[in-house]
C-alpha atoms as a PDB file:
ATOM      1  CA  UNK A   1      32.217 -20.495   5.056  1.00  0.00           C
ATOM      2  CA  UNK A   2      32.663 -21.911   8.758  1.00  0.00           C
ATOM      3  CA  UNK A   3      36.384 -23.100   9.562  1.00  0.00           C
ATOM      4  CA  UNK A   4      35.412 -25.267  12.697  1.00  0.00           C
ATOM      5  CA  UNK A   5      32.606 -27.403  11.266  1.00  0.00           C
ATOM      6  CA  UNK A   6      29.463 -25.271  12.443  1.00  0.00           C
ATOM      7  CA  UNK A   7      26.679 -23.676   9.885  1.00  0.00           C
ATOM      8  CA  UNK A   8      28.525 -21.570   7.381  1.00  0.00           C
ATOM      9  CA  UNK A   9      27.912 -17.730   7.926  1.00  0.00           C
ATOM     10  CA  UNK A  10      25.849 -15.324   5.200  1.00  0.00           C
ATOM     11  CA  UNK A  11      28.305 -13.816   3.196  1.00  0.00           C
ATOM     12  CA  UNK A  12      26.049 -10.475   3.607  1.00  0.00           C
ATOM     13  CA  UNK A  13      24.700 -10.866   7.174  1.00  0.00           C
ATOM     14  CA  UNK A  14      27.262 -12.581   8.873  1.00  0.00           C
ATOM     15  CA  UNK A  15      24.943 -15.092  10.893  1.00  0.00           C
ATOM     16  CA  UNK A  16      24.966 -18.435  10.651  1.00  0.00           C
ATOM     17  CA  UNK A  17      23.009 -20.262   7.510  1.00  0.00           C
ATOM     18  CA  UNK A  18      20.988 -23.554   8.124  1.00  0.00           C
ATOM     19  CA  UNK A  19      20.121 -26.050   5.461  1.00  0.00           C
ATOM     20  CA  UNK A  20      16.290 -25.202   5.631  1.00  0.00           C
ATOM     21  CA  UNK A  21      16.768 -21.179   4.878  1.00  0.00           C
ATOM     22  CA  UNK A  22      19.921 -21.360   2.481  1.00  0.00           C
ATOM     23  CA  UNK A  23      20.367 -20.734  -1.497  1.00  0.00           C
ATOM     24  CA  UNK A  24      23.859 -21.875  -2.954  1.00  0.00           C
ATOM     25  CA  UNK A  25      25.749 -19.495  -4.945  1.00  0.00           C
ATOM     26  CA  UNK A  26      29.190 -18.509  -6.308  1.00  0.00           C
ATOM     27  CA  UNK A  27      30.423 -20.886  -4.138  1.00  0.00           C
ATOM     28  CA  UNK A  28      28.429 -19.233  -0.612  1.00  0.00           C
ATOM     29  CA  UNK A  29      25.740 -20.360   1.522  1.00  0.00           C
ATOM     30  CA  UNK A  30      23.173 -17.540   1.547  1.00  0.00           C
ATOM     31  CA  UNK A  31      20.323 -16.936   3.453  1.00  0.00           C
ATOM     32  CA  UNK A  32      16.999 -17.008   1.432  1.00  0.00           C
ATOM     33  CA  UNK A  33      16.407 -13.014   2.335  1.00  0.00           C
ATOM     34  CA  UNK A  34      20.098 -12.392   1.849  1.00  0.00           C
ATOM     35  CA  UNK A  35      19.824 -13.319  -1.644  1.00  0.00           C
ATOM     36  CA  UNK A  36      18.418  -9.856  -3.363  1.00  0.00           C
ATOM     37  CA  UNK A  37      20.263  -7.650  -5.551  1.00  0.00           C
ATOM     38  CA  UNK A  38      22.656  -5.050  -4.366  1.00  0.00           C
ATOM     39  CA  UNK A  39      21.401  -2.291  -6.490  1.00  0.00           C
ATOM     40  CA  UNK A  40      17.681  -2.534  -6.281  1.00  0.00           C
ATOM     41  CA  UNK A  41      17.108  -5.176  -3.678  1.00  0.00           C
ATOM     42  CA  UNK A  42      14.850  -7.513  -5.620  1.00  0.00           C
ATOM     43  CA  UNK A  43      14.585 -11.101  -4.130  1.00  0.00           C
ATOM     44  CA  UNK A  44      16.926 -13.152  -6.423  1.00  0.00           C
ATOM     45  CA  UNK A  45      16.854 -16.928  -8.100  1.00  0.00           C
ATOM     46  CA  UNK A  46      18.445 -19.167 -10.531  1.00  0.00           C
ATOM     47  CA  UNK A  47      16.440 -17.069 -13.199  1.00  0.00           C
ATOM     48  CA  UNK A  48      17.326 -13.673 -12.439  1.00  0.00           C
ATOM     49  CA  UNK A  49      20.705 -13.761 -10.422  1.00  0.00           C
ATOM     50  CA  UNK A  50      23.585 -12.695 -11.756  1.00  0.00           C
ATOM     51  CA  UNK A  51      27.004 -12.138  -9.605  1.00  0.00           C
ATOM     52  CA  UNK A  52      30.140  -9.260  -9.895  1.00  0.00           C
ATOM     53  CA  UNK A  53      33.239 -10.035  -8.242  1.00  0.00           C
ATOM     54  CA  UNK A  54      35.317  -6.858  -7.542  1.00  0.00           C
ATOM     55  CA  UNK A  55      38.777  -6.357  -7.528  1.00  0.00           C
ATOM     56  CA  UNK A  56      40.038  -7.308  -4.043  1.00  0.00           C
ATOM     57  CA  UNK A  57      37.062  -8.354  -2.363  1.00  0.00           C
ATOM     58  CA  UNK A  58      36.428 -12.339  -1.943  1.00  0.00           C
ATOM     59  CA  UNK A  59      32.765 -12.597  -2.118  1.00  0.00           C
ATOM     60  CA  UNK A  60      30.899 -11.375  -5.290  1.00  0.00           C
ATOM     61  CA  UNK A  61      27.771  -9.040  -5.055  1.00  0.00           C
ATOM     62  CA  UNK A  62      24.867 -10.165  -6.653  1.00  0.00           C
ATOM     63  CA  UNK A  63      22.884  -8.284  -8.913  1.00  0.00           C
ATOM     64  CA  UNK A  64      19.553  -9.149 -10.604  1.00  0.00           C
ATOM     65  CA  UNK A  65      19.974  -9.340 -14.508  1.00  0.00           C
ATOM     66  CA  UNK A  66      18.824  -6.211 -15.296  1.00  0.00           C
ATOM     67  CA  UNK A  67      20.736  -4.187 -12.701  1.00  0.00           C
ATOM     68  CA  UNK A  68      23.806  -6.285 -14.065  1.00  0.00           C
ATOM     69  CA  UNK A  69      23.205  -5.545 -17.441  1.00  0.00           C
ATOM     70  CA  UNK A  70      22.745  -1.829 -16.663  1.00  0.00           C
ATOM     71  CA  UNK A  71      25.855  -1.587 -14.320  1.00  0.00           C
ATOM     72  CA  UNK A  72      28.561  -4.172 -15.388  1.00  0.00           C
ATOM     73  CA  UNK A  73      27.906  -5.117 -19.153  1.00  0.00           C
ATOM     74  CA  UNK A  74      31.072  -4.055 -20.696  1.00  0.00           C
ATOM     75  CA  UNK A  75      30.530  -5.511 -23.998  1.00  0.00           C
ATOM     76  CA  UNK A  76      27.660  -3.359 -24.226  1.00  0.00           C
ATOM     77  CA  UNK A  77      29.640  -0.373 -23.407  1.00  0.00           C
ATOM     78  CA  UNK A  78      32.235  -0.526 -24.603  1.00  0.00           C
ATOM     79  CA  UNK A  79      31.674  -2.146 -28.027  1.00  0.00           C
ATOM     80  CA  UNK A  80      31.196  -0.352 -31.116  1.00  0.00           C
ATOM     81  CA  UNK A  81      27.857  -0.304 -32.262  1.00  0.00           C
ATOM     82  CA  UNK A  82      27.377  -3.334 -34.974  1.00  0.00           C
ATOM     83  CA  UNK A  83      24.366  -4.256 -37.553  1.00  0.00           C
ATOM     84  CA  UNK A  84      24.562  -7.266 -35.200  1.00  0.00           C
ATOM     85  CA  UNK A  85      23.960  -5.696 -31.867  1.00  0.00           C
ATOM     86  CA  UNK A  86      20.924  -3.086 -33.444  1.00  0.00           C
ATOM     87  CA  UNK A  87      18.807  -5.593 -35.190  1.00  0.00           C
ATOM     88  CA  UNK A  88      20.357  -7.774 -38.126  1.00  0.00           C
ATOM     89  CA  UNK A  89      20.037 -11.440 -38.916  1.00  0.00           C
ATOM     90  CA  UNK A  90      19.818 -12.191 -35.173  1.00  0.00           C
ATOM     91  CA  UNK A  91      17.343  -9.336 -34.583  1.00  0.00           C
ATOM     92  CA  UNK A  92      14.536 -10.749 -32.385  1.00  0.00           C
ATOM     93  CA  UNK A  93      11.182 -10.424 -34.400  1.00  0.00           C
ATOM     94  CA  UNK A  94       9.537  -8.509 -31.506  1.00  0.00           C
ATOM     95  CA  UNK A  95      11.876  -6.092 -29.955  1.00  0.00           C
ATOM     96  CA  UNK A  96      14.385  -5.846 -32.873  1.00  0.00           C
ATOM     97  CA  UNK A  97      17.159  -6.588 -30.255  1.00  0.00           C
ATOM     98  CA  UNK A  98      20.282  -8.813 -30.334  1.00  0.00           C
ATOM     99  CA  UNK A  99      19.409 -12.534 -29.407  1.00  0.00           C
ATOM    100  CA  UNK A 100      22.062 -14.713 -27.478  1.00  0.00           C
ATOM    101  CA  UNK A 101      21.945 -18.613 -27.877  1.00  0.00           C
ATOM    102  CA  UNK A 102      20.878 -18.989 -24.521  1.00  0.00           C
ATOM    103  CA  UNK A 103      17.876 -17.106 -24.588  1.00  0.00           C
ATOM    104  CA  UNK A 104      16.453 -17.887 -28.507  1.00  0.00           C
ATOM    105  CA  UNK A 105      13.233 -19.238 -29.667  1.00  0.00           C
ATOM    106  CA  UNK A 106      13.089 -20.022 -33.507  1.00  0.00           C
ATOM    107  CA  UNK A 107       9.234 -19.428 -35.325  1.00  0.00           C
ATOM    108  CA  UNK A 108       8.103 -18.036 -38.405  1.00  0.00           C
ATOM    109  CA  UNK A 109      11.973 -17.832 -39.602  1.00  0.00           C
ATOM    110  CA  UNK A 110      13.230 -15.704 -37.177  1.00  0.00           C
ATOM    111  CA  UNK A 111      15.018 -15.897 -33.667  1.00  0.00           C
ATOM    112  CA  UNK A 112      12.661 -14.363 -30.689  1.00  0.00           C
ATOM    113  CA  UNK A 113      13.772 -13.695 -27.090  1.00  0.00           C
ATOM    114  CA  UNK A 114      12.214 -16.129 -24.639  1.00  0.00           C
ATOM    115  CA  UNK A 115      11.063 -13.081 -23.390  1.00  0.00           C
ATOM    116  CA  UNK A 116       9.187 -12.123 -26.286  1.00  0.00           C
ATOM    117  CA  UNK A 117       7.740 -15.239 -27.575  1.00  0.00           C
ATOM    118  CA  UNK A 118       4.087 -14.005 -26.691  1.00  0.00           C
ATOM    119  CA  UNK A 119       1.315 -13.526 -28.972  1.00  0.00           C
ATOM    120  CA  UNK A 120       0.992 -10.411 -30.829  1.00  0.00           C
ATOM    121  CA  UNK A 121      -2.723 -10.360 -29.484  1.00  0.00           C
ATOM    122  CA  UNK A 122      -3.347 -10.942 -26.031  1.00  0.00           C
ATOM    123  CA  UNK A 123       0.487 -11.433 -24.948  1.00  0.00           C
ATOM    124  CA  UNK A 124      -0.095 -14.957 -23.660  1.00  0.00           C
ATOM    125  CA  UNK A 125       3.716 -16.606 -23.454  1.00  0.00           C
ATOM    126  CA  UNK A 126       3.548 -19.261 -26.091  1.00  0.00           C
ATOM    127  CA  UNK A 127       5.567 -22.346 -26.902  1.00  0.00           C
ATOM    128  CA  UNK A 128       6.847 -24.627 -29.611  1.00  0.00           C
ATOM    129  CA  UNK A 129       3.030 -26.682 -29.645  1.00  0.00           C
ATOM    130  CA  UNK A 130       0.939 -23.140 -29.014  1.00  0.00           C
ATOM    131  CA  UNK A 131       2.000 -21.194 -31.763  1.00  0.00           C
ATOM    132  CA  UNK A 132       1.283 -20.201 -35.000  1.00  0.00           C
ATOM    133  CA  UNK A 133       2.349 -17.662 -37.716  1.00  0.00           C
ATOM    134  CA  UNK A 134       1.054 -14.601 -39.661  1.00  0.00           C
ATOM    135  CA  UNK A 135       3.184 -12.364 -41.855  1.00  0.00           C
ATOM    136  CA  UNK A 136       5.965 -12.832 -39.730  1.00  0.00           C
ATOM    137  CA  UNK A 137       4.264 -12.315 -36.725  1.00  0.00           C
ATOM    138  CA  UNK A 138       3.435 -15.371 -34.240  1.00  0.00           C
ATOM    139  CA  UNK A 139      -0.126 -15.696 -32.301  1.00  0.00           C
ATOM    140  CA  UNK A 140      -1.754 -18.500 -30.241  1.00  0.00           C
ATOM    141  CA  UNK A 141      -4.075 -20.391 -31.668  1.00  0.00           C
ATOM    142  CA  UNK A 142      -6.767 -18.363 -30.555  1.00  0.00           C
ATOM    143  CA  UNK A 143      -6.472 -15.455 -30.923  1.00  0.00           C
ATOM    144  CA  UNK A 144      -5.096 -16.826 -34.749  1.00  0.00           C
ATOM    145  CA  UNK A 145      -8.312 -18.579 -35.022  1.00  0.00           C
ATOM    146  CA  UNK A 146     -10.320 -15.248 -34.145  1.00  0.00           C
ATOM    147  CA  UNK A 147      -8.106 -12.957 -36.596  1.00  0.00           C
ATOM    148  CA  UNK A 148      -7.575 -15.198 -39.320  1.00  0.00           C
ATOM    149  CA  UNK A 149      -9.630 -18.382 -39.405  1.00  0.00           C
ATOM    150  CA  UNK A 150     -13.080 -18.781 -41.533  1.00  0.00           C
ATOM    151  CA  UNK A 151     -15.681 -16.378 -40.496  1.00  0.00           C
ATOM    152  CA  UNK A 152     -19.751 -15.966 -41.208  1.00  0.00           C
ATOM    153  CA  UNK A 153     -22.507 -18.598 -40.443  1.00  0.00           C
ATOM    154  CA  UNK A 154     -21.900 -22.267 -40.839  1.00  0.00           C
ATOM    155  CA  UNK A 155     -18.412 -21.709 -39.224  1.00  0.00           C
ATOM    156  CA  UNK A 156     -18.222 -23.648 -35.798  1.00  0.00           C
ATOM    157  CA  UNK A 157     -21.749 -24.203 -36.078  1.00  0.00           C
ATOM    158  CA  UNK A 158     -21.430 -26.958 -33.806  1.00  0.00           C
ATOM    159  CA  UNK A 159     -20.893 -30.899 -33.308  1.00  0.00           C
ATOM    160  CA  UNK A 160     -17.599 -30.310 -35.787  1.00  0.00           C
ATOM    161  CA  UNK A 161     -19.287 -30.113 -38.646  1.00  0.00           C
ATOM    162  CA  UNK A 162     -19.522 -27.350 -41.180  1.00  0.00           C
ATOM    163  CA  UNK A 163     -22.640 -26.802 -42.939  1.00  0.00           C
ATOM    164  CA  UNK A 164     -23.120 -24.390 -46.413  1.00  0.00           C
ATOM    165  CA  UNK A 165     -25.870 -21.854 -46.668  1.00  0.00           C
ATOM    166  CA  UNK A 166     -26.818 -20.851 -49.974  1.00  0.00           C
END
């Protein structure tokens, strides 16, 4: 941050950051290309950004979620592994993972990463008005209509209305 009332300074670059090009962070100014992760150097957001302060150093590095995850999850390190962390009753019905409060989706009984709430067909992402269930397995309508629904002439003949062949 500035002490004498100019534009604050990048906490990576060191130059000056103007209202048009900054992001707001950790309590920085940032400039909109400054804001990448330090490991792999993808372009960061609200979505994706997650920071690491060090031990003696003021400003946090930022890392993208997965590089985080990867680098400075120590519960998943260092915890024992746990029926609840490998599957069990909060076992996401795609990937079999662990799901966290702030990324679950509740169908067909079961928790589902945000992530993962696609169709089991043509992996569209689906939501709470799109989806429908199988077996435990959740599909858009669809591709649920083209797997499961009524088949054979007389079937979405036309108009809306069903006719019966004999």
């Amino acid at each position: 941050m500035s002490k004498f009332g100019g534009a604050p300074k990048c906490p990576i670059c060191n130059k000056s950051v103007y209202m048009s090009e900054e992001v707001v962070a950790e309590g920085y100014k940032w400039h909109k290309n400054c804001f990448k992760c330090s490991s792999c150097n993808k372009m960061l957001d609200s979505s994706n950004m997650a920071a690491h302060r060090n031990e003696g150093k003021e400003v946090p590095s930022l890392f993208c979620s997965h590089c985080h995850r990867k680098t400075h999850d120590i519960h998943k390190i260092a915890a024992p592994t746990t029926a609840a962390s490998v599957g069990g009753p909060n076992a996401c019905g795609r990937c079999n993972k662990t799901v966290y409060a702030a990324e679950k989706v509740v169908a067909a009984g079961k928790p589902w990463h945000k992530s993962c709430f696609n169709c089991a067909e043509c992996n569209k992402k689906l939501e709470s008005t799109t989806v429908t269930d199988n077996e435990g397995e959740i599909y858009c309508k669809g591709c649920y209509g083209a797997k499961f629904g009524p088949k054979g002439f007389g079937y979405g003949g036309g108009a809306g209305a069903l006719t019966r062949t004999q």
